[in-house]
Protein backbone atom coordinates (compact mmCIF):
# COMPACT_ATOMS: atom_id res chain seq x y z
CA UNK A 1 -0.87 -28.71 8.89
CA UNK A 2 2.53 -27.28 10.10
CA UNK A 3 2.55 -24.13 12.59
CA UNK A 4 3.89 -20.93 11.12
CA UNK A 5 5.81 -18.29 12.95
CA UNK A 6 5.27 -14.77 12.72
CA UNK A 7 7.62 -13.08 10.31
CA UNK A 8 8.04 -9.80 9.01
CA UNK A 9 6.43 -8.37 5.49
CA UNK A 10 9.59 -8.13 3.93
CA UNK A 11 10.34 -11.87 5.06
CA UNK A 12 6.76 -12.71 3.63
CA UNK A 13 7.05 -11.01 0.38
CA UNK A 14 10.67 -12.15 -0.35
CA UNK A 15 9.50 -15.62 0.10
CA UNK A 16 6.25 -15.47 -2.23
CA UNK A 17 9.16 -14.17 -5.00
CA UNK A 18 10.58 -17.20 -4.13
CA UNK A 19 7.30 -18.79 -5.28
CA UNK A 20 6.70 -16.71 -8.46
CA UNK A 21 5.07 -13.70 -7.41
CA UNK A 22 6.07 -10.25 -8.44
CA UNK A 23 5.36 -6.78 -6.89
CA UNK A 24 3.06 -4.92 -8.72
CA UNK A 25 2.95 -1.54 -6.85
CA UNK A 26 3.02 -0.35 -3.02
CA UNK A 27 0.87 1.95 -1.70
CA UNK A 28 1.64 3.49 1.95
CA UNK A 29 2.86 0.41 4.02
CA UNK A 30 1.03 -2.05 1.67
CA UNK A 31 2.72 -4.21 -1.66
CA UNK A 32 0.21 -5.61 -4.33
CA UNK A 33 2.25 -8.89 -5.60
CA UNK A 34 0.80 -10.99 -8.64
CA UNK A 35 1.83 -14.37 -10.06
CA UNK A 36 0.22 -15.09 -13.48
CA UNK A 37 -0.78 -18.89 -13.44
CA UNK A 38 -2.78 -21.69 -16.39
CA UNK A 39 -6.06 -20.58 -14.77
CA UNK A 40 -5.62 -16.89 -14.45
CA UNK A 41 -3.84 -13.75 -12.13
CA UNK A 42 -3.11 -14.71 -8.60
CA UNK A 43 -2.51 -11.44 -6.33
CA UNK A 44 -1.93 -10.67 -2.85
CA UNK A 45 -1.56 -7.84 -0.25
CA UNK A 46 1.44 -7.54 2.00
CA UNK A 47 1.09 -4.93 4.66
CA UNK A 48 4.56 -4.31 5.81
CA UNK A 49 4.83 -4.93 9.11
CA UNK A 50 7.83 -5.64 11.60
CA UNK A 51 5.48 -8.29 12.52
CA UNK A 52 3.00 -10.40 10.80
CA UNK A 53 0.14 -12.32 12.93
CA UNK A 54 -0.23 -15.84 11.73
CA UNK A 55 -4.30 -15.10 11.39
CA UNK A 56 -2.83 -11.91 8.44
CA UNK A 57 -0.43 -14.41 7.20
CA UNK A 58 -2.73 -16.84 6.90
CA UNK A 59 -5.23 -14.87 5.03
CA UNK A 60 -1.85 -13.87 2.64
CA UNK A 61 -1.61 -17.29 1.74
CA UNK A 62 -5.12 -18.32 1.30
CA UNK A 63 -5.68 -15.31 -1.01
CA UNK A 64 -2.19 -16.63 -2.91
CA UNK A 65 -3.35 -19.67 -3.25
CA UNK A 66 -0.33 -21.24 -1.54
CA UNK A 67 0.61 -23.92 0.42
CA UNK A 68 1.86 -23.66 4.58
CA UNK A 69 4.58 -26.13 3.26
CA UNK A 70 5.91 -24.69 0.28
CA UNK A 71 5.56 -21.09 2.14
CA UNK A 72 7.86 -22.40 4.86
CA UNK A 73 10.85 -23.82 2.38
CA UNK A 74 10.85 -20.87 0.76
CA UNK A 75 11.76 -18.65 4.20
């Protein structure tokens, strides 16, 4: 599996658009995003950070149900 590098929320969020997801709402520093897909609603929280860890942004992509690979093309 390919390394990711820290980015930024908005850099994390912009990409999962990329990908299909929409924002649903924002509440404080945090944006709900949702991609409807064949076997139901796919969301995601996206605390905006200047920073992301790559343990949060891993847990973003688990709970989005994407790929490291397609994430990274999509930067």
């Amino acid at each position: 599996m390919p390394e990711l590098r820290s980015v930024s929320g908005e850099e994390a969020i912009k990409a999962l658009e990329h990908l299909g997801f929409r924002r649903v709402r924002q509440r404080g520093s945090h944006v709900i995003l949702k991609k409807s897909t064949p076997t139901g609603d796919v969301g995601c929280v996206v605390p905006l950070h200047k920073q992301l860890k790559v343990g949060t942004l891993h847990g973003i992509l688990k709970l989005a149900k994407v790929e490291v690979e397609d994430f990274q093309r999509n930067l």
